[in-house]
N, C-alpha and C. Protein backbone atom coordinates (compact mmCIF):
# COMPACT_ATOMS: atom_id res chain seq x y z
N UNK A 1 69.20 46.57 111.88
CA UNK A 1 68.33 47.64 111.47
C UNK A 1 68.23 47.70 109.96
N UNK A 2 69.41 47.33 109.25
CA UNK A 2 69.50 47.36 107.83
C UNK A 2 68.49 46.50 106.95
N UNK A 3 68.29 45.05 107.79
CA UNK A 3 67.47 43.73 107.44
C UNK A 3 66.04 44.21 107.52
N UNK A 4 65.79 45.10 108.92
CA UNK A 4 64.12 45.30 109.27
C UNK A 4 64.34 46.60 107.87
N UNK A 5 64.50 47.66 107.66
CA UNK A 5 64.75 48.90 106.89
C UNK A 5 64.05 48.09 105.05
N UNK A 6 65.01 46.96 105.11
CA UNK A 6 64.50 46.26 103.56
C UNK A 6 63.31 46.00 103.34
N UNK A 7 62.91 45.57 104.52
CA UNK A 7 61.66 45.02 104.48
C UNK A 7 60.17 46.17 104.82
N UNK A 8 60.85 47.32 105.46
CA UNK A 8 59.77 48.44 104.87
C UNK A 8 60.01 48.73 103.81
N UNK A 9 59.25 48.17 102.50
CA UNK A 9 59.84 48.96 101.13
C UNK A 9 58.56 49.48 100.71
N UNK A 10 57.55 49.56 101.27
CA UNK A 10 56.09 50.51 100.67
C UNK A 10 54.95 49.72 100.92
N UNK A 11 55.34 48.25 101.16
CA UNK A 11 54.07 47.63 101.63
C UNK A 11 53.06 48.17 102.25
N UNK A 12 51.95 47.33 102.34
CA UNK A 12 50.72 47.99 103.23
C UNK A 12 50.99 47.60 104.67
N UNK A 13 51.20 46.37 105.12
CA UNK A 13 51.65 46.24 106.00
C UNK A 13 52.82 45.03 106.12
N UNK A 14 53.46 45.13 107.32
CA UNK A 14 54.43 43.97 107.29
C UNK A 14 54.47 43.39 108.82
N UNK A 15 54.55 42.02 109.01
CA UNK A 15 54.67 41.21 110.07
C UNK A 15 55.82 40.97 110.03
N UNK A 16 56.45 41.02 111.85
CA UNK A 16 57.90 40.72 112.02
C UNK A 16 57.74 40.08 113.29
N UNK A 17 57.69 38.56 113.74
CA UNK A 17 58.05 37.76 115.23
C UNK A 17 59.01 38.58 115.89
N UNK A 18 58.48 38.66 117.15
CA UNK A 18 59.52 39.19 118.09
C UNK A 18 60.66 38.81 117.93
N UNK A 19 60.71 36.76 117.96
CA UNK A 19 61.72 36.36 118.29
C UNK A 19 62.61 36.78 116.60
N UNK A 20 62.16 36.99 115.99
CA UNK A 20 63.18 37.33 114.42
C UNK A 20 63.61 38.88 115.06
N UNK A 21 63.81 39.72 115.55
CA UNK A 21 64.47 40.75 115.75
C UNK A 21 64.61 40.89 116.79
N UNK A 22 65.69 41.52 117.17
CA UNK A 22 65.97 42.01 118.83
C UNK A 22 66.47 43.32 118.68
N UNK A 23 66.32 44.17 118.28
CA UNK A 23 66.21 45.51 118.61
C UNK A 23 65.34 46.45 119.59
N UNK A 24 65.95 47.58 119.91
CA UNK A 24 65.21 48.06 121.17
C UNK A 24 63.76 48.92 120.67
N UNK A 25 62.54 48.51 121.08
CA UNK A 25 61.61 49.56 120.65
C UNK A 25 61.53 50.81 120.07
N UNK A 26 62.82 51.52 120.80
CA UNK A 26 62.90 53.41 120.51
C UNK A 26 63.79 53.03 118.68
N UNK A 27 64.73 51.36 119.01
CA UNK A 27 64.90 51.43 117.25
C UNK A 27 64.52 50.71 116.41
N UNK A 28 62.86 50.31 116.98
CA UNK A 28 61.87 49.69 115.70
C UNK A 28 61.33 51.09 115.27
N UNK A 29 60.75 52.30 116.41
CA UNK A 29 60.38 53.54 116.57
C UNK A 29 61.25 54.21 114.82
N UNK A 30 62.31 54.56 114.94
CA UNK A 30 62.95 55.09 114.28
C UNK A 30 62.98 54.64 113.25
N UNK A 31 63.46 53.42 112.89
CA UNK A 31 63.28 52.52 111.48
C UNK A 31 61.92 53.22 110.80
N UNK A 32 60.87 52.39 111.35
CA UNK A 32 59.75 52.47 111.05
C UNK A 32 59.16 53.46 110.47
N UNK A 33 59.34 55.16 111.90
CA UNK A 33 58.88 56.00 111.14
C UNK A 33 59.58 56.79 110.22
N UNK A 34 61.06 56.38 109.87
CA UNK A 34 62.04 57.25 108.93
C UNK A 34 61.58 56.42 107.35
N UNK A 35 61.15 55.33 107.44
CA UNK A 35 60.28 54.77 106.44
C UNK A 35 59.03 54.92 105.77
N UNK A 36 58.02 55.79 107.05
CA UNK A 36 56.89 55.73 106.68
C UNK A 36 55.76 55.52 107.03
N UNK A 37 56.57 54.25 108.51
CA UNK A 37 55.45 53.52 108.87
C UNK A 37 54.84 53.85 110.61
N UNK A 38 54.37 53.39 110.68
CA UNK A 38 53.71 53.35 112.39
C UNK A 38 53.77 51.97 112.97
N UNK A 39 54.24 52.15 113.98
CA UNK A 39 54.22 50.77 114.56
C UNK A 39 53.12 50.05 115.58
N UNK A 40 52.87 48.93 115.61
CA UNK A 40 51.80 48.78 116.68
C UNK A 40 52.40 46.96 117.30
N UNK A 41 52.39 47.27 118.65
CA UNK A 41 53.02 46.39 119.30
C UNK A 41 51.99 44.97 119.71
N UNK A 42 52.01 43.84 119.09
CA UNK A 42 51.26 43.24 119.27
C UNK A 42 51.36 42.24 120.63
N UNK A 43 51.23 42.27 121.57
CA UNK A 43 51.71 41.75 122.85
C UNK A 43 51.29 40.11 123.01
N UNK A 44 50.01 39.96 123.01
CA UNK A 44 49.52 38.81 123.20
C UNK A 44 50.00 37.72 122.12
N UNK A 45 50.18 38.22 121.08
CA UNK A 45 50.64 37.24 119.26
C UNK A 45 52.15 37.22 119.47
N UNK A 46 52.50 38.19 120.41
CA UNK A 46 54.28 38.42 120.15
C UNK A 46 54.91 38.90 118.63
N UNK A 47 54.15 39.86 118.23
CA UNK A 47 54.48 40.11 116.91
C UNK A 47 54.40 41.97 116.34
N UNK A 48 54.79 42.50 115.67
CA UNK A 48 54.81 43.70 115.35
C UNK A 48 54.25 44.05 114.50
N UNK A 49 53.49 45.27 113.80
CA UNK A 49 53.01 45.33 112.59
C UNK A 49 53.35 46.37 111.91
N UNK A 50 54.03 46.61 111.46
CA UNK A 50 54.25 48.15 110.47
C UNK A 50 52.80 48.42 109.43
N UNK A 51 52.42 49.35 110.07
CA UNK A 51 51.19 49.94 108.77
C UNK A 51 52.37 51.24 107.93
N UNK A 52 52.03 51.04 106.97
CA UNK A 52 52.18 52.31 106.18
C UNK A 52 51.50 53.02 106.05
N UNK A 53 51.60 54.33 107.00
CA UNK A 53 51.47 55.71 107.12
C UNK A 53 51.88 56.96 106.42
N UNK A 54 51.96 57.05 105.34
CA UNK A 54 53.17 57.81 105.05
C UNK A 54 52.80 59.66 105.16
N UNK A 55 51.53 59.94 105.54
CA UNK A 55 50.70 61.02 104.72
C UNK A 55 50.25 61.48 106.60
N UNK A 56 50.80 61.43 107.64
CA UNK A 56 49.80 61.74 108.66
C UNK A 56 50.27 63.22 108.87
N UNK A 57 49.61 63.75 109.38
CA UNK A 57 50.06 65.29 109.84
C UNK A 57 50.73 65.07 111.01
N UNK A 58 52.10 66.15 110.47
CA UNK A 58 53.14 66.42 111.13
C UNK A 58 54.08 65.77 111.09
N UNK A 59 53.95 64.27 110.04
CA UNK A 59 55.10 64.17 109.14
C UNK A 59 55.56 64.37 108.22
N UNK A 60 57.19 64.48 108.69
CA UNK A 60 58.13 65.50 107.34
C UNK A 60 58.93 64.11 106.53
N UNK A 61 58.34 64.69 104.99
CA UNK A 61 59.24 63.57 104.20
C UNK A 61 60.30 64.20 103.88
């Protein structure tokens, strides 16, 4: 979690291969949005995308 966490550092977005992480969804979920970001599960590519979100309503910084 510490390795994926570095790599949200404010980017616009970031690509991560499935096979490079094995963490459970609910803790890409958490990473992600304690960072900033939103996640979107790319199924068919096998790949993840963190957008940076940081501004949506009803999140608390």
């Amino acid at each position: 979690m510490a390795r994926l966490a570095a790599q949200l550092d404010g980017r616009n977005r970031v690509y991560i291969r499935k096979m490079e992480i094995r963490l459970s969804q609910e803790d890409l979920l958490r990473v992600a949005y304690s960072r900033g970001y939103s996640l979107i599960d790319h199924r068919v590519g096998k790949y993840y995308e963190f957008v940076y979100t940081p501004y949506q309503p009803g999140r608390f910084a």
